[in-house]
PDB file of N, CA and C in Angstrom:
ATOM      1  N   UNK A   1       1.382 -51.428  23.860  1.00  0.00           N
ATOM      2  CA  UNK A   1       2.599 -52.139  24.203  1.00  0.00           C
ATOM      3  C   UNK A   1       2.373 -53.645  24.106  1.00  0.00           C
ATOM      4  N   UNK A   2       1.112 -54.098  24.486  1.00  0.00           N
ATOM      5  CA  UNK A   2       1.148 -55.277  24.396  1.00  0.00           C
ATOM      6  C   UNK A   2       0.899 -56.071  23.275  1.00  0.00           C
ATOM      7  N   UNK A   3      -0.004 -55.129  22.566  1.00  0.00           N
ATOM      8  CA  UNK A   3       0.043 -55.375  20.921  1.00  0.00           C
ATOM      9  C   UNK A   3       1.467 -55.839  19.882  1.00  0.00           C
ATOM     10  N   UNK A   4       2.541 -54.891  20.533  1.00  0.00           N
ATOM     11  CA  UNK A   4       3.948 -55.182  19.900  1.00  0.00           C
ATOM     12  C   UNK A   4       4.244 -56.230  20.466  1.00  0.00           C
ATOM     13  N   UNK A   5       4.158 -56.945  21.928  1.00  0.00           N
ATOM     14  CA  UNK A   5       4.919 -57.721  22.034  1.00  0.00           C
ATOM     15  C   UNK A   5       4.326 -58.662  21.586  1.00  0.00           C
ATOM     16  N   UNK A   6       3.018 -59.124  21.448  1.00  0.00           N
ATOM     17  CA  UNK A   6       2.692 -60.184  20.917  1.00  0.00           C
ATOM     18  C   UNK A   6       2.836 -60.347  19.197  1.00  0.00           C
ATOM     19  N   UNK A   7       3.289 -59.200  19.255  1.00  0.00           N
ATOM     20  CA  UNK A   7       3.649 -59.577  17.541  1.00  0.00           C
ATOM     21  C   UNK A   7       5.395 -59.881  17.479  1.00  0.00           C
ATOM     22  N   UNK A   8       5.956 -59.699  18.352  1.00  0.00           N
ATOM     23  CA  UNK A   8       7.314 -59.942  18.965  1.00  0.00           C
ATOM     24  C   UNK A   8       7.507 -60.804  18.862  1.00  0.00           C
ATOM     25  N   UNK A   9       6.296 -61.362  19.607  1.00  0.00           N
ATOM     26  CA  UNK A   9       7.073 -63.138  20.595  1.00  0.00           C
ATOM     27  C   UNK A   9       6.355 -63.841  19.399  1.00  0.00           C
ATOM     28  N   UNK A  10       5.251 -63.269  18.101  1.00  0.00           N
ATOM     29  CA  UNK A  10       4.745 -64.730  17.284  1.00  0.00           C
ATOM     30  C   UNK A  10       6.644 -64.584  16.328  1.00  0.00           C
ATOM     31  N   UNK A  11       7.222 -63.604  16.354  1.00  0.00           N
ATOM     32  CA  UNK A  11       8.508 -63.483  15.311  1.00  0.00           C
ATOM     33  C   UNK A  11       9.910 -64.555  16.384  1.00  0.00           C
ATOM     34  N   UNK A  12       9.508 -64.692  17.310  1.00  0.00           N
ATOM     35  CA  UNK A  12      10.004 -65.730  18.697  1.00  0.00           C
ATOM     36  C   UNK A  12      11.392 -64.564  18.982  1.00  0.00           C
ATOM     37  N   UNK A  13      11.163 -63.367  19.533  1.00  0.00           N
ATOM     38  CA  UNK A  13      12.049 -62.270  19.438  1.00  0.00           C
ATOM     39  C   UNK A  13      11.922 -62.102  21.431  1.00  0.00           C
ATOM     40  N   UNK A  14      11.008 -62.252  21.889  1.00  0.00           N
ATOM     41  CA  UNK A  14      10.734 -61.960  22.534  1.00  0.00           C
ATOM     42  C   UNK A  14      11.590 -62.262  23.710  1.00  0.00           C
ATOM     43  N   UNK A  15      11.721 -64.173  23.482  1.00  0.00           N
ATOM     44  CA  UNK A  15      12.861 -64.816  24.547  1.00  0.00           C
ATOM     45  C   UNK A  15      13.691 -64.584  24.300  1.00  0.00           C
ATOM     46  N   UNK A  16      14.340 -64.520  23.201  1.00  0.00           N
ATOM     47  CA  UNK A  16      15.666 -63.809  23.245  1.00  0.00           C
ATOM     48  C   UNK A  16      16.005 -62.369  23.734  1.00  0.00           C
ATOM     49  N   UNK A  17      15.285 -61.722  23.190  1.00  0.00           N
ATOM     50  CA  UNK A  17      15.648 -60.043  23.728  1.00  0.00           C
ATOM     51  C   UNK A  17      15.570 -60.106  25.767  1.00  0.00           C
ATOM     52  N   UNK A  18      14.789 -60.788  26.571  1.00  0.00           N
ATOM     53  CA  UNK A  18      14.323 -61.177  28.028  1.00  0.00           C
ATOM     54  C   UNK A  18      15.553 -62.125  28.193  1.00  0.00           C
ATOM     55  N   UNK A  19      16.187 -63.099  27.836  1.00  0.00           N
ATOM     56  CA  UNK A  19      17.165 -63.724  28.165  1.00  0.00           C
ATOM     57  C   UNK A  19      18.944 -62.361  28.135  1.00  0.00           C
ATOM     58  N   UNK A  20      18.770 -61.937  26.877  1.00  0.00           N
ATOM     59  CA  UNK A  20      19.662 -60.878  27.075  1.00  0.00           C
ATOM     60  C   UNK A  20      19.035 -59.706  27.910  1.00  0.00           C
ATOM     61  N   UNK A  21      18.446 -59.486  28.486  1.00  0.00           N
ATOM     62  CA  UNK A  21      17.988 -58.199  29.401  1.00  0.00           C
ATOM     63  C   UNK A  21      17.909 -58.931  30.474  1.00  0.00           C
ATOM     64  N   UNK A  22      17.855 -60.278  30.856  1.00  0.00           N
ATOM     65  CA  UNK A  22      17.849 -60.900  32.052  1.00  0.00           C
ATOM     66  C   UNK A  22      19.380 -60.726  32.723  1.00  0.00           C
ATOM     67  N   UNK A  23      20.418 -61.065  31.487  1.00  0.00           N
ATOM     68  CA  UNK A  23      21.597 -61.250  31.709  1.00  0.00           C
ATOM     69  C   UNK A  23      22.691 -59.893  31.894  1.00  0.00           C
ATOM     70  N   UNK A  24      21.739 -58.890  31.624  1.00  0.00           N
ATOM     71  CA  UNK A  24      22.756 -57.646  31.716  1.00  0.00           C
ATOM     72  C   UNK A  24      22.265 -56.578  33.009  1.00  0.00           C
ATOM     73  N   UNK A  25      20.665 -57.284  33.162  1.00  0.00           N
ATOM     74  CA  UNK A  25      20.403 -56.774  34.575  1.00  0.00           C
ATOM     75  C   UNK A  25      20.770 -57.446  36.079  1.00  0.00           C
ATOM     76  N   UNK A  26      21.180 -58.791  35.603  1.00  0.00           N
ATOM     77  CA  UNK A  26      21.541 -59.546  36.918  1.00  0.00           C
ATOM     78  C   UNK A  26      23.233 -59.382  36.409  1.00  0.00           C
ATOM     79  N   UNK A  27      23.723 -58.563  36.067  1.00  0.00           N
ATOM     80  CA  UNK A  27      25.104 -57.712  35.964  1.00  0.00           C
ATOM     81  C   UNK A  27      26.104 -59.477  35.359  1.00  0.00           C
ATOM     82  N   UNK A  28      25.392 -60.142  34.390  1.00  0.00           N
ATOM     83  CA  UNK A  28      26.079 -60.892  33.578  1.00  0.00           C
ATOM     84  C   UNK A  28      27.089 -60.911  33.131  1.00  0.00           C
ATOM     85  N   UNK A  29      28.084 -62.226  32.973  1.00  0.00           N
ATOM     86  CA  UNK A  29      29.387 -62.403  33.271  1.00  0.00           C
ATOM     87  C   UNK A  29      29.809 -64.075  32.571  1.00  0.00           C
ATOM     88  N   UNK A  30      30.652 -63.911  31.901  1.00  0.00           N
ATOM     89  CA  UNK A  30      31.301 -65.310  31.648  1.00  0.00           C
ATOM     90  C   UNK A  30      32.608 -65.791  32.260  1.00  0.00           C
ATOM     91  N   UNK A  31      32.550 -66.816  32.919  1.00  0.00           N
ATOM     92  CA  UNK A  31      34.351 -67.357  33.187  1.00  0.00           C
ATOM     93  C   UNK A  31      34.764 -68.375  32.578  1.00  0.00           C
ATOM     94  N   UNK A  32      35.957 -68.042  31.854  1.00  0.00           N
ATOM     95  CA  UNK A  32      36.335 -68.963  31.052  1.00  0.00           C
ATOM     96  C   UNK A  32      37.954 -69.404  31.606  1.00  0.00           C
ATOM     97  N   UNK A  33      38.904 -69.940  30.994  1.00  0.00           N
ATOM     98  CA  UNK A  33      40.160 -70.778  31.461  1.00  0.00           C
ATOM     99  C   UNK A  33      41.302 -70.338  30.352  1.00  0.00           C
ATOM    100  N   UNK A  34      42.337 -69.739  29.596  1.00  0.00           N
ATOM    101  CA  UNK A  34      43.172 -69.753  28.552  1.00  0.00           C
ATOM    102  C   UNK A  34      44.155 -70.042  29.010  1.00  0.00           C
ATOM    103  N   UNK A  35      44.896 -71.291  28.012  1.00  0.00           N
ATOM    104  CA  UNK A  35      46.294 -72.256  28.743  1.00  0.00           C
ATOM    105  C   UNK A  35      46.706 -71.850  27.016  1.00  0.00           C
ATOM    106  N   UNK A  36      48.155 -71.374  27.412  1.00  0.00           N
ATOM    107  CA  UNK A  36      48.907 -71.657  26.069  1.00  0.00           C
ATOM    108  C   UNK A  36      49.977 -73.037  26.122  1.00  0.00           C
ATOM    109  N   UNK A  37      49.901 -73.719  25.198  1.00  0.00           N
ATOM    110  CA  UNK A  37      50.714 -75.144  25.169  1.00  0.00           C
ATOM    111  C   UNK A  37      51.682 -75.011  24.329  1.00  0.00           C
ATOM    112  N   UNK A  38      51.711 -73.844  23.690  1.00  0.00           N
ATOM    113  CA  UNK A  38      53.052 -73.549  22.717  1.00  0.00           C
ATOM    114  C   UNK A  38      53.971 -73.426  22.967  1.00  0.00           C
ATOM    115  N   UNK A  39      55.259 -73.517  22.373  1.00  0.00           N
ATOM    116  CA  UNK A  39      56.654 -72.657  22.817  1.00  0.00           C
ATOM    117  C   UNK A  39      56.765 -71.209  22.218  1.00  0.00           C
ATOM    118  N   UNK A  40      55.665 -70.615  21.910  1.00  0.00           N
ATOM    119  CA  UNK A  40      55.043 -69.051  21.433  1.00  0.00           C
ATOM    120  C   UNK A  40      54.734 -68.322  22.359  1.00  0.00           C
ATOM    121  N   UNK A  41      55.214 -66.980  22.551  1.00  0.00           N
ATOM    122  CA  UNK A  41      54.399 -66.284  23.405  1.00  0.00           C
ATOM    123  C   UNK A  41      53.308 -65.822  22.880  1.00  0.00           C
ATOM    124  N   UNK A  42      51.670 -66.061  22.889  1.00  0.00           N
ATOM    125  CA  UNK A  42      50.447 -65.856  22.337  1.00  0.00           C
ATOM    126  C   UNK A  42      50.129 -64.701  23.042  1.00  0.00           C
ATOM    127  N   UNK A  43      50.535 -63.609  22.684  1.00  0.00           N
ATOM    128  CA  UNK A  43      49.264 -62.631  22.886  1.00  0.00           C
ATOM    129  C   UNK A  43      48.120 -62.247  22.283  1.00  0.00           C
ATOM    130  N   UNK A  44      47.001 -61.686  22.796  1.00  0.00           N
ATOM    131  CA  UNK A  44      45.831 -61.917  22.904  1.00  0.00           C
ATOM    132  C   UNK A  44      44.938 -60.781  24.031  1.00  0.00           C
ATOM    133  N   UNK A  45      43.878 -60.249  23.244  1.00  0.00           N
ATOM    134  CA  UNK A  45      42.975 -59.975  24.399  1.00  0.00           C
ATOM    135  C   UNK A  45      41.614 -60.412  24.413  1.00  0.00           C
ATOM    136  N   UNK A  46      41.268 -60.187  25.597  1.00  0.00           N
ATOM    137  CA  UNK A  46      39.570 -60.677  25.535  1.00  0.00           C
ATOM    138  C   UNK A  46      38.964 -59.558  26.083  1.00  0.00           C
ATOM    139  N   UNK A  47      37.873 -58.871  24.954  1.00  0.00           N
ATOM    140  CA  UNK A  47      36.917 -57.944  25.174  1.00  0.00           C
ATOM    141  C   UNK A  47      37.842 -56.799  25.053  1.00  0.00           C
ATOM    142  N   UNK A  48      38.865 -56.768  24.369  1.00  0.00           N
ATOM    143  CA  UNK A  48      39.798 -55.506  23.964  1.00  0.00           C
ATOM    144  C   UNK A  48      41.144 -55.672  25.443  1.00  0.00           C
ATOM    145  N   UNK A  49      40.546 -56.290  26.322  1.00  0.00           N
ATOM    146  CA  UNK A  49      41.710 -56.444  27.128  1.00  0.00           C
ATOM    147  C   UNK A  49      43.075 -56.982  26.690  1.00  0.00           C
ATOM    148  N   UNK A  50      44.302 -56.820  26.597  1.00  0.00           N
ATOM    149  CA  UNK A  50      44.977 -57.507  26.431  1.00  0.00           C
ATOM    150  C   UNK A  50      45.779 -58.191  27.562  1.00  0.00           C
ATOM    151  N   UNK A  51      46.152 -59.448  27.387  1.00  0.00           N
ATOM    152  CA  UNK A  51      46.830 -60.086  28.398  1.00  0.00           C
ATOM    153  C   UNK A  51      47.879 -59.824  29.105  1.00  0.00           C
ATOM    154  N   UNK A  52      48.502 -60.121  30.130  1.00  0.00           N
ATOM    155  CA  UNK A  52      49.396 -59.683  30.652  1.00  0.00           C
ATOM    156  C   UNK A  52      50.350 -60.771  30.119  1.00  0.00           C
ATOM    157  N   UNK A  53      51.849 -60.330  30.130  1.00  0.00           N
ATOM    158  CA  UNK A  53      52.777 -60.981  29.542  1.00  0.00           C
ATOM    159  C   UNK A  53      53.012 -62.428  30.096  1.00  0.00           C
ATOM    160  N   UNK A  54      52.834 -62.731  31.234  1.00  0.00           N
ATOM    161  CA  UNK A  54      53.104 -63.818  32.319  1.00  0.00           C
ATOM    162  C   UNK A  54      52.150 -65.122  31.359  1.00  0.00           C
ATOM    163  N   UNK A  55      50.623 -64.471  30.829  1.00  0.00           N
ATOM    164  CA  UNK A  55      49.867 -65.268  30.978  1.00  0.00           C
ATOM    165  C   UNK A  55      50.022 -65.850  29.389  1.00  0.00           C
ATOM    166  N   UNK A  56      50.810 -65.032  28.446  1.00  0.00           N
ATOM    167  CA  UNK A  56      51.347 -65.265  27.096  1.00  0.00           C
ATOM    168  C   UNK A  56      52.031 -66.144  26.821  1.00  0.00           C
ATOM    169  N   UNK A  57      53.318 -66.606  27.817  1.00  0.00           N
ATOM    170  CA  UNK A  57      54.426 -67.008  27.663  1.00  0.00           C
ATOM    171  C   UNK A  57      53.761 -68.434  27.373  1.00  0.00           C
ATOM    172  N   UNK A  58      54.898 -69.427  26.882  1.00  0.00           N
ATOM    173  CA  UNK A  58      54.921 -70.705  26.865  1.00  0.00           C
ATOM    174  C   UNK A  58      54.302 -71.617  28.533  1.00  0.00           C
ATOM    175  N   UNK A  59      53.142 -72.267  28.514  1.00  0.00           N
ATOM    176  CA  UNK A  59      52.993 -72.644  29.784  1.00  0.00           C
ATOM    177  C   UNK A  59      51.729 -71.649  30.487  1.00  0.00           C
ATOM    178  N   UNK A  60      51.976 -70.769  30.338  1.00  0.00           N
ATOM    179  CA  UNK A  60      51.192 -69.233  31.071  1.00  0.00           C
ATOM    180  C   UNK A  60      49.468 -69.615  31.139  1.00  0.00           C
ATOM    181  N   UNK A  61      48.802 -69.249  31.392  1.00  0.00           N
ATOM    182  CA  UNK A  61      46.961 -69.929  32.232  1.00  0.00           C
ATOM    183  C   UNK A  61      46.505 -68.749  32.925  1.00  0.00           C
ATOM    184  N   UNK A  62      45.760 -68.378  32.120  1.00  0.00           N
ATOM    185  CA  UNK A  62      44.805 -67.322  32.972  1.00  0.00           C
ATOM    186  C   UNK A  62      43.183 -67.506  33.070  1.00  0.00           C
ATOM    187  N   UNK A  63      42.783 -67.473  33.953  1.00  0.00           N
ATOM    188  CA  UNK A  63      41.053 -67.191  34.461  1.00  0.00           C
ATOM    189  C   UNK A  63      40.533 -66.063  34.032  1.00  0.00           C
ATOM    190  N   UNK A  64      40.100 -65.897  33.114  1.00  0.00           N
ATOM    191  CA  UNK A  64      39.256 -64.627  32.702  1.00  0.00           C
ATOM    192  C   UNK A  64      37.490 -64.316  33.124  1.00  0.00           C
ATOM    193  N   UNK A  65      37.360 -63.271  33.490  1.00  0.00           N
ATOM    194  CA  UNK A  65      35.961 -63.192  33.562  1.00  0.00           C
ATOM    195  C   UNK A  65      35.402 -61.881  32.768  1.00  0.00           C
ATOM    196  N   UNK A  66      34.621 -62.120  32.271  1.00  0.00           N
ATOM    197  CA  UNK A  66      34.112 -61.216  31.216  1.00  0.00           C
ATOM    198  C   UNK A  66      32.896 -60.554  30.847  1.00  0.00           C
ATOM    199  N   UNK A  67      32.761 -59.626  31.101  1.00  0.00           N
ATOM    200  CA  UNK A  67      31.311 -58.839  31.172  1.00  0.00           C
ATOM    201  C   UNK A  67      31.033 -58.195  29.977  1.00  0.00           C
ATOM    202  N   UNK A  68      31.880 -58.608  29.108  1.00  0.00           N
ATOM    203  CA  UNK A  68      31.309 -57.662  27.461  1.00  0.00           C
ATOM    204  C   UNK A  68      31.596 -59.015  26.306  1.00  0.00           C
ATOM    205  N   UNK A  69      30.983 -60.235  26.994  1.00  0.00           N
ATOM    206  CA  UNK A  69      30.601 -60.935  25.932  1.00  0.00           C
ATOM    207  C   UNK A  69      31.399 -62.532  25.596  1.00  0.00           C
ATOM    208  N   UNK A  70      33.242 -61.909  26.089  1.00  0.00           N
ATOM    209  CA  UNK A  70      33.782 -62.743  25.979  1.00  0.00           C
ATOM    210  C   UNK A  70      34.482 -62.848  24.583  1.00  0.00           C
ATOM    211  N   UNK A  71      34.951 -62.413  23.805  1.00  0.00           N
ATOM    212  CA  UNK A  71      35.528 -62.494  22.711  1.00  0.00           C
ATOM    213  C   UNK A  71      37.371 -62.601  22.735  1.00  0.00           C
ATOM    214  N   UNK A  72      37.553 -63.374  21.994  1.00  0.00           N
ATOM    215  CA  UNK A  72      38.735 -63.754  22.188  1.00  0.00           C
ATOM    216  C   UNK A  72      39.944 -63.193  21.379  1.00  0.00           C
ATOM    217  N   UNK A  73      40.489 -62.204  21.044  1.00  0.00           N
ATOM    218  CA  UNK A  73      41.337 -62.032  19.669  1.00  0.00           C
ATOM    219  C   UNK A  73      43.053 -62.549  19.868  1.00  0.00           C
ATOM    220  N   UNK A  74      43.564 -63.221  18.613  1.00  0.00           N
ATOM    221  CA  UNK A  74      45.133 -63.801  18.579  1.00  0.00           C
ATOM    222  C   UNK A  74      45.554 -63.779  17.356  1.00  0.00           C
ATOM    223  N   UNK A  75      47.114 -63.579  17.341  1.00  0.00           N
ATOM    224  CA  UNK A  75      47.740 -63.929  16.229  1.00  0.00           C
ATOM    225  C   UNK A  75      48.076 -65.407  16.293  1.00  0.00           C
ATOM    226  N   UNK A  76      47.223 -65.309  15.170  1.00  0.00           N
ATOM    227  CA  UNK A  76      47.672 -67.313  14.443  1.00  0.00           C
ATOM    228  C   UNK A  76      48.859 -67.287  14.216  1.00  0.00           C
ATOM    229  N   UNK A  77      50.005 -66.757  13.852  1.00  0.00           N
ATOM    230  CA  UNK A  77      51.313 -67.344  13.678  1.00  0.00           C
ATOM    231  C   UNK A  77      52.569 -66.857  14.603  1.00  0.00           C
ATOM    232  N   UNK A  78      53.141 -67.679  15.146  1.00  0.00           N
ATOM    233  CA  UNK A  78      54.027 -67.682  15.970  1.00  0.00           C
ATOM    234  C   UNK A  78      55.270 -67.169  15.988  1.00  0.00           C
ATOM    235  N   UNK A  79      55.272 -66.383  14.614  1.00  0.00           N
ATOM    236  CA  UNK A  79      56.587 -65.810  14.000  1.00  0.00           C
ATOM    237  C   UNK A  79      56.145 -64.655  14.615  1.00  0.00           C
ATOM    238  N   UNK A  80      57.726 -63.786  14.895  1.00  0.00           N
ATOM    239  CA  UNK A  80      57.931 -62.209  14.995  1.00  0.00           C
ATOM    240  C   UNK A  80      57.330 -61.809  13.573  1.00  0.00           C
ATOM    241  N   UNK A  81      56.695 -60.231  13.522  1.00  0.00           N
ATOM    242  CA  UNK A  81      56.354 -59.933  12.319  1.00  0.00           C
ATOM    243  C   UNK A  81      55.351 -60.519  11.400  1.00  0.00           C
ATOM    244  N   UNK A  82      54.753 -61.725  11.872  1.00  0.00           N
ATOM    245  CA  UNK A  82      53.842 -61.975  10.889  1.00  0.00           C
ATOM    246  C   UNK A  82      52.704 -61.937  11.789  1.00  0.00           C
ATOM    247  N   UNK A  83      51.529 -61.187  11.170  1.00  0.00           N
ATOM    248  CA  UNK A  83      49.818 -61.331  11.932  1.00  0.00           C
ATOM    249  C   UNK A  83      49.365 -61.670  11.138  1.00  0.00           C
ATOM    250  N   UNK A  84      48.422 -62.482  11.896  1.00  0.00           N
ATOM    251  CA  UNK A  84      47.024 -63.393  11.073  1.00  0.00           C
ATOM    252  C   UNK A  84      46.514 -63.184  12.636  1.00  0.00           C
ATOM    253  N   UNK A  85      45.603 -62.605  12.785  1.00  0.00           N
ATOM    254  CA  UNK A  85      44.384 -62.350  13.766  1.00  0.00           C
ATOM    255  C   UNK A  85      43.294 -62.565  13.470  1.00  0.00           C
ATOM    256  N   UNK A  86      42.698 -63.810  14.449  1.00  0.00           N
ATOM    257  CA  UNK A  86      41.345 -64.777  14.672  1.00  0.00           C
ATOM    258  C   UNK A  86      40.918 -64.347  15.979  1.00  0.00           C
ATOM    259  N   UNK A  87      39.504 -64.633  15.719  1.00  0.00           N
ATOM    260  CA  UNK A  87      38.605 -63.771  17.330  1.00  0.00           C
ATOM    261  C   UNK A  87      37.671 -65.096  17.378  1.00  0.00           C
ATOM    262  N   UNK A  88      37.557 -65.441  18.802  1.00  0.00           N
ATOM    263  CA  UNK A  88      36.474 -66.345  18.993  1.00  0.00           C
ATOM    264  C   UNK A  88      35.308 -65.785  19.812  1.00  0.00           C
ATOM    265  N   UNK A  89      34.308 -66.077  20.135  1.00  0.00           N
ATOM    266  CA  UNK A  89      33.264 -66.098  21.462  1.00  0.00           C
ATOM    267  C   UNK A  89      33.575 -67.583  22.077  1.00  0.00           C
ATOM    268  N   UNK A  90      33.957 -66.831  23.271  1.00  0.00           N
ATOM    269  CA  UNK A  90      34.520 -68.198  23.840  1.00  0.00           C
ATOM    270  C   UNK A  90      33.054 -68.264  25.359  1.00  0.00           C
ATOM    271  N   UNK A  91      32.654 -69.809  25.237  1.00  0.00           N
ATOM    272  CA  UNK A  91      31.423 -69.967  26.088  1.00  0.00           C
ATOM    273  C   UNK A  91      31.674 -69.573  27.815  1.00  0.00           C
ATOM    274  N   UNK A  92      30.747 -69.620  28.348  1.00  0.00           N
ATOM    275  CA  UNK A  92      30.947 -69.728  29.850  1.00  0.00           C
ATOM    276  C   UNK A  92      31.272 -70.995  30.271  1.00  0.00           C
ATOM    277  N   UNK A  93      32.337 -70.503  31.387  1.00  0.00           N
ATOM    278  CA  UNK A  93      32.781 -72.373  32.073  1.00  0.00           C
ATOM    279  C   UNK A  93      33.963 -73.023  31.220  1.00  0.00           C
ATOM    280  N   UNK A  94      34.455 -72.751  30.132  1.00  0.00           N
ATOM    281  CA  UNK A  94      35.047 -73.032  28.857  1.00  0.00           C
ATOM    282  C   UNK A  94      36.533 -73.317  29.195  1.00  0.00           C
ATOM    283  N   UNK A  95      37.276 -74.226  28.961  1.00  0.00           N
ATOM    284  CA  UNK A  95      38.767 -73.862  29.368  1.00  0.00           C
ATOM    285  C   UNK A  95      38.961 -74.366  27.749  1.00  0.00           C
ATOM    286  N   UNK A  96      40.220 -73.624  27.392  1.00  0.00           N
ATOM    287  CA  UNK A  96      40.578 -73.532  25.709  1.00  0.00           C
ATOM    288  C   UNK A  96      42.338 -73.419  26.120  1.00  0.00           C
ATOM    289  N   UNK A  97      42.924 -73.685  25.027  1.00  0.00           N
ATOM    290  CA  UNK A  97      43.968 -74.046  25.186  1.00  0.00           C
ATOM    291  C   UNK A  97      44.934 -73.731  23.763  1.00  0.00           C
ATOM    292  N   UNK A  98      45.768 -72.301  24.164  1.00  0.00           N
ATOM    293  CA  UNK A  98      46.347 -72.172  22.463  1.00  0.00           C
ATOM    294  C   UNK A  98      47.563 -73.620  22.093  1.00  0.00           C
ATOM    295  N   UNK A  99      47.308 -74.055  21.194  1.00  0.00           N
ATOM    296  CA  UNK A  99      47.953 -75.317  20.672  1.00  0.00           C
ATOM    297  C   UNK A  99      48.474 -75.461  18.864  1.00  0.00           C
ATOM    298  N   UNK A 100      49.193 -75.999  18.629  1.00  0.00           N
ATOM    299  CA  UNK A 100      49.636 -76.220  17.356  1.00  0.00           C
ATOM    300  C   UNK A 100      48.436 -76.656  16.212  1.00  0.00           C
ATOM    301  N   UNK A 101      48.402 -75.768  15.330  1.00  0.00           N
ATOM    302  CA  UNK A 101      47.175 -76.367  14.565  1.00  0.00           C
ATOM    303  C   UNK A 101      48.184 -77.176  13.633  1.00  0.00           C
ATOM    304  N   UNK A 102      47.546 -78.588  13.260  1.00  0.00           N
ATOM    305  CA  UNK A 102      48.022 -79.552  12.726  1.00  0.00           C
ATOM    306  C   UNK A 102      47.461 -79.680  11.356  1.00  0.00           C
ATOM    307  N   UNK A 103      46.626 -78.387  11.208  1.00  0.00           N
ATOM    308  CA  UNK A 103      45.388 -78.781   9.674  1.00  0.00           C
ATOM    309  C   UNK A 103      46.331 -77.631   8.822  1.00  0.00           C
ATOM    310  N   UNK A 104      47.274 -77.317   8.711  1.00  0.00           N
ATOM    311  CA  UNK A 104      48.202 -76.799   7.925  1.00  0.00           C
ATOM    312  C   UNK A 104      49.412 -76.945   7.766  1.00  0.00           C
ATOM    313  N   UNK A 105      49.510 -78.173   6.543  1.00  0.00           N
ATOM    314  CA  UNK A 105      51.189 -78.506   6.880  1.00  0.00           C
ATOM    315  C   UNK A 105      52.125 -78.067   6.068  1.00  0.00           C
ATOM    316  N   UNK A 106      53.115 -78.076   6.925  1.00  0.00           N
ATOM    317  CA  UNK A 106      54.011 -77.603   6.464  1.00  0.00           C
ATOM    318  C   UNK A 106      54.384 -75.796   7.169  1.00  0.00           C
ATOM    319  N   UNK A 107      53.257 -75.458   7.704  1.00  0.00           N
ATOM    320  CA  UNK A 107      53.317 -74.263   8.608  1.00  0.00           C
ATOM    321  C   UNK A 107      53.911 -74.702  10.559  1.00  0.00           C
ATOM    322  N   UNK A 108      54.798 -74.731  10.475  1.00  0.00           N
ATOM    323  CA  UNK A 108      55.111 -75.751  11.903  1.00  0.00           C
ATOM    324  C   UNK A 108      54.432 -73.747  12.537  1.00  0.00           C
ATOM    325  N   UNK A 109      54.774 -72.791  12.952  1.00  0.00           N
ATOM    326  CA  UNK A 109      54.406 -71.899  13.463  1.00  0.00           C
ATOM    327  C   UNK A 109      52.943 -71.272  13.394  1.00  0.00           C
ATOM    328  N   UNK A 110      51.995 -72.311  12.692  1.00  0.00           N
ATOM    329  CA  UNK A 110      50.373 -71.822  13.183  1.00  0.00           C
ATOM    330  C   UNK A 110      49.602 -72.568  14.248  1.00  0.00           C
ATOM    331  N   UNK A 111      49.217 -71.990  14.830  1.00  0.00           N
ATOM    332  CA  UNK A 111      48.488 -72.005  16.122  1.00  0.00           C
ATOM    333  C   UNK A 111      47.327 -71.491  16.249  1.00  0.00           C
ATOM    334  N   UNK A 112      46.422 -72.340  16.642  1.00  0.00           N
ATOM    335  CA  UNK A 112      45.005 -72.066  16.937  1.00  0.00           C
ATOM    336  C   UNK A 112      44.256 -72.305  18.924  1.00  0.00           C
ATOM    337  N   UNK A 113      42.786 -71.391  18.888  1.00  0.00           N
ATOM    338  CA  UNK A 113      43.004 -71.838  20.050  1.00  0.00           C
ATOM    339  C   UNK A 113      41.882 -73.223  19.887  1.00  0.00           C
ATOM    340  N   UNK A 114      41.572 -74.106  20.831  1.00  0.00           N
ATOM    341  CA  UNK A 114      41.052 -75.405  21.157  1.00  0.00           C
ATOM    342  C   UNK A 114      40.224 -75.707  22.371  1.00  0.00           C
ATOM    343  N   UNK A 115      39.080 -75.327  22.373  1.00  0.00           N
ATOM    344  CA  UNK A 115      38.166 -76.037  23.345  1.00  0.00           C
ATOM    345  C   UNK A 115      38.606 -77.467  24.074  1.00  0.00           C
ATOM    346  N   UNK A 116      38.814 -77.274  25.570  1.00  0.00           N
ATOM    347  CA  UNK A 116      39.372 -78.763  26.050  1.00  0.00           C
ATOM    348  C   UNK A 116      38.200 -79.154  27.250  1.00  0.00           C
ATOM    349  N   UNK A 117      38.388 -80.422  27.178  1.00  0.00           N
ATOM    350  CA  UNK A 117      37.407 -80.994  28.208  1.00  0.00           C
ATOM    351  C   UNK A 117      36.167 -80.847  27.405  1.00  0.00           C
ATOM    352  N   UNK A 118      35.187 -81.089  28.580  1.00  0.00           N
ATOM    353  CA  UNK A 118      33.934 -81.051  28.086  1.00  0.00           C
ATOM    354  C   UNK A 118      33.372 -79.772  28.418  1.00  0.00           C
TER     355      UNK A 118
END
């Protein structure tokens, strides 16, 4: 056994695999912040959850906490009927904010989400 790990840790496998086994035995968890700033209702789930309608609407802010990683999934466009679905890993501590993406013009209805603060 110890033979493998030292051939483990020269491949630098070792801290990583102990940082993730650290984090799933001390029952690991991310909290993050989602504010929608649109006049869209953004639905969305994180970790297959989907949101509750309240937290979709225009204005709507939810606290998420997340024990399978944190992944974020949304439709980019704000129209009925049209999907474009983007997934993030969103960090711990993180507040993000769905907002108008401005890097496509002429699309006034795409929306991305946005890391805010520090």
């Amino acid at each position: 056994m110890s033979n493998n790990q030292d051939i483990l840790q020269g491949f630098g496998l070792v801290e990583e695999l102990d940082e993730q086994a650290g984090e799933t035995i001390t029952g690991g968890y991310e909290v993050f912040t989602v504010t929608n700033t649109t006049k869209y209702n953004v639905s969305y789930s994180v970790d297959g959850t989907k949101t509750k309608p309240q937290f979709a609407k225009p204005g709507g802010s939810a606290v998420w906490t997340a024990y399978s990683g944190g992944i974020i999934k949304f439709d980019t466009d704000g129209r009925a009927g049209y999907v474009q679905d983007k997934s993030y890993n969103l960090a711990n501590g993180g507040k993000y904010e769905f907002q108008y993406n401005n890097n496509t013009p002429g699309n006034p209805y795409d929306i991305d989400l946005y890391k805010v603060g520090g």
